[in-house]
Each structure stands twice: as C-alpha cells, then as structure tokens.
Protein backbone atom coordinates (compact mmCIF):
# COMPACT_ATOMS: atom_id res chain seq x y z
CA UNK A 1 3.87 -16.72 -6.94
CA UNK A 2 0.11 -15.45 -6.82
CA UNK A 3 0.61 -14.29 -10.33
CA UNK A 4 1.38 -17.76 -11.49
CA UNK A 5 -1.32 -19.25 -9.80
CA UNK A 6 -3.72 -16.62 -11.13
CA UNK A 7 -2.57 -17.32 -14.70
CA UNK A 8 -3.37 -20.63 -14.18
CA UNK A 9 -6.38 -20.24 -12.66
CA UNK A 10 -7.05 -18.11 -15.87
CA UNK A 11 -5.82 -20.97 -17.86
CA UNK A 12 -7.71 -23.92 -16.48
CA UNK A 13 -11.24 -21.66 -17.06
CA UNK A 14 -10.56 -21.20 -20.61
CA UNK A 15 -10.78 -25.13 -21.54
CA UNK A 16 -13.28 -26.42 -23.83
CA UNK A 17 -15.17 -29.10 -24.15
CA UNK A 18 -14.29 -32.06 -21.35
CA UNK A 19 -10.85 -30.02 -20.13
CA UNK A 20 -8.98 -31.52 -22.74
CA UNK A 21 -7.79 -28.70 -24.82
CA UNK A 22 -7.07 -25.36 -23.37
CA UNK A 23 -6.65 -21.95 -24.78
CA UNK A 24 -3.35 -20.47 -22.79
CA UNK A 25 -1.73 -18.23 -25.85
CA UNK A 26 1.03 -20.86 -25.49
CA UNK A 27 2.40 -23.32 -28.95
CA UNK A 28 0.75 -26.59 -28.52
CA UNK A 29 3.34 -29.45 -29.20
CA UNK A 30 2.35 -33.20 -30.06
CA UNK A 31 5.76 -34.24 -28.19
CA UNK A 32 5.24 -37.05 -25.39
CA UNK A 33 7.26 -36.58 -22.19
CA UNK A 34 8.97 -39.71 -23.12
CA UNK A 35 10.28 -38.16 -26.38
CA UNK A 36 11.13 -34.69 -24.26
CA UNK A 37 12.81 -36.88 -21.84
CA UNK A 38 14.72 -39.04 -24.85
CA UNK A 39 15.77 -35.77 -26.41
CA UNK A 40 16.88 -34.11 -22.92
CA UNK A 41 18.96 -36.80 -22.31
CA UNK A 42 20.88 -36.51 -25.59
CA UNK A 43 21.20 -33.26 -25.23
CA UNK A 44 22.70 -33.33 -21.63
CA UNK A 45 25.17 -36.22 -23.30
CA UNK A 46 26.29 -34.17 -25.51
CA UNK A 47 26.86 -30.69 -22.94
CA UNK A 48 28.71 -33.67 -20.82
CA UNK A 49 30.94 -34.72 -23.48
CA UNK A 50 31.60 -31.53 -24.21
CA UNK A 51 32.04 -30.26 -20.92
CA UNK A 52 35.00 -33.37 -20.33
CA UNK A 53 36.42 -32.28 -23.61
CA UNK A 54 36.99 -28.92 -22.25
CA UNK A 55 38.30 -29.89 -18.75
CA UNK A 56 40.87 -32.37 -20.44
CA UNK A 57 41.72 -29.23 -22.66
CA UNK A 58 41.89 -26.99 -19.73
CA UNK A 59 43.64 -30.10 -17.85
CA UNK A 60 46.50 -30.10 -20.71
CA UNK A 61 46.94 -26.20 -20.98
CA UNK A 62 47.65 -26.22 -17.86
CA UNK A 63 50.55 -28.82 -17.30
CA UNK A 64 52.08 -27.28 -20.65
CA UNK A 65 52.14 -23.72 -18.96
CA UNK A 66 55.72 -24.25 -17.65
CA UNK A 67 54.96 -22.06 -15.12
CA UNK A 68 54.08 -19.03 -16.57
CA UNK A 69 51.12 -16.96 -15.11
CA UNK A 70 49.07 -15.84 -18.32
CA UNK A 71 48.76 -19.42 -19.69
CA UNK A 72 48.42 -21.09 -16.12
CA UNK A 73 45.46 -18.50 -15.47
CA UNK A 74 43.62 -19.19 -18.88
CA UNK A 75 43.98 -22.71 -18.21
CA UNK A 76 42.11 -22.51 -14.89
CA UNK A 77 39.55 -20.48 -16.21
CA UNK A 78 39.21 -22.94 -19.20
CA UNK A 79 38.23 -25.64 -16.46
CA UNK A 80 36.55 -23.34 -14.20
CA UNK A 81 33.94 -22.04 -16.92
CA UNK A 82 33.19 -26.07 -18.05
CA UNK A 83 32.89 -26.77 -14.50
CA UNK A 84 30.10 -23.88 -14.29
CA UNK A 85 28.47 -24.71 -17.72
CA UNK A 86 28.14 -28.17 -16.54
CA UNK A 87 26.51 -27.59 -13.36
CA UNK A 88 24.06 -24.95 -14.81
CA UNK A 89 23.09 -28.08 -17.57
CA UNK A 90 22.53 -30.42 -14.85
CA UNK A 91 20.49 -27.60 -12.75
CA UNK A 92 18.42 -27.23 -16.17
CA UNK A 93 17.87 -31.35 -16.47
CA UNK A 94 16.90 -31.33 -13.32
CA UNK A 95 14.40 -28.66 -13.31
CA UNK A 96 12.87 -29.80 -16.76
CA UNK A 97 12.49 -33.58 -15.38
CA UNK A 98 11.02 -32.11 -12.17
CA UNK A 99 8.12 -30.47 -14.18
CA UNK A 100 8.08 -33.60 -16.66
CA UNK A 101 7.37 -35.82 -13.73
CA UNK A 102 4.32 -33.90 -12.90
CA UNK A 103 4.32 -31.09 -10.13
C-alpha cells in the first residue's frame, strides 16, 4: 500500500504546467469514462449472455446424461465453471466502475 501511494506521490510531482498533464510512463487515452463505462457494459452483456448460454448448455447435458457418471460430472462442471466466470466478470465491473466513479 505505501508503494502505491509513493508512486503516486511520484506521479502527482511530475505534472506540468497547471496539473493538467502528467508524466506517469503510463499510455494516455482520449476515452471519457462515459465511453469506458458504455463499452464495459457491452462487454459484461456479452460475458452474461454467454455465461446463460453455457448454463442452459450445461443445464441440457445434464438431463440428457441418463444417469451416467462421466457425462453427469462434465455437465456440472460445465455450469459450475460459467457460474465462476460470471462472478469473476461481475467482480471485474465492479472494481472498474468503483475506480471510474472516482476513489
């Protein structure tokens, strides 16, 4: 934590001019966080669709089974994994919008 707030520090003391533009070795981007927020939202429709798809596969492989172990375990794992990939996409929205909104 005291290393982030050191390169910060760093960062903040390298401006020039009025503050406005600030050498921190990082890619400067011309995006709004309206347009990040537009395009993070399409993307997390997407991983959602997606991640539905996959359940309703996983849902289907698994009434079709008839009972037999192998199939009945991929199936599970099918949903299990989308379950997981959704949750970690959700985690990420939420952490990008959290920064986004201003810290």
């Amino acid at each position: 934590m005291i290393e982030v707030l050191q390169i910060l520090a760093d960062a903040t003391t390298n401006c020039i001019g009025n503050g406005n533009v600030c050498e921190t070795g990082l890619p400067q981007v011309a995006a709004t966080g309206n347009q990040l927020r537009t395009i993070l939202q399409i993307i997390m429709g997407v991983l959602a669709a997606v991640a539905v798809l996959m359940v309703t596969i996983g849902g289907f492989r698994y009434v079709t089974s008839e009972g037999n172990p192998e199939n009945t375990k991929k199936a599970r794992s099918t949903i299990v994994y989308a379950l997981i990939g959704l949750v970690v996409a959700i985690s990420a929205e939420a952490i990008v919008s959290f920064f986004l909104n201003g810290v």
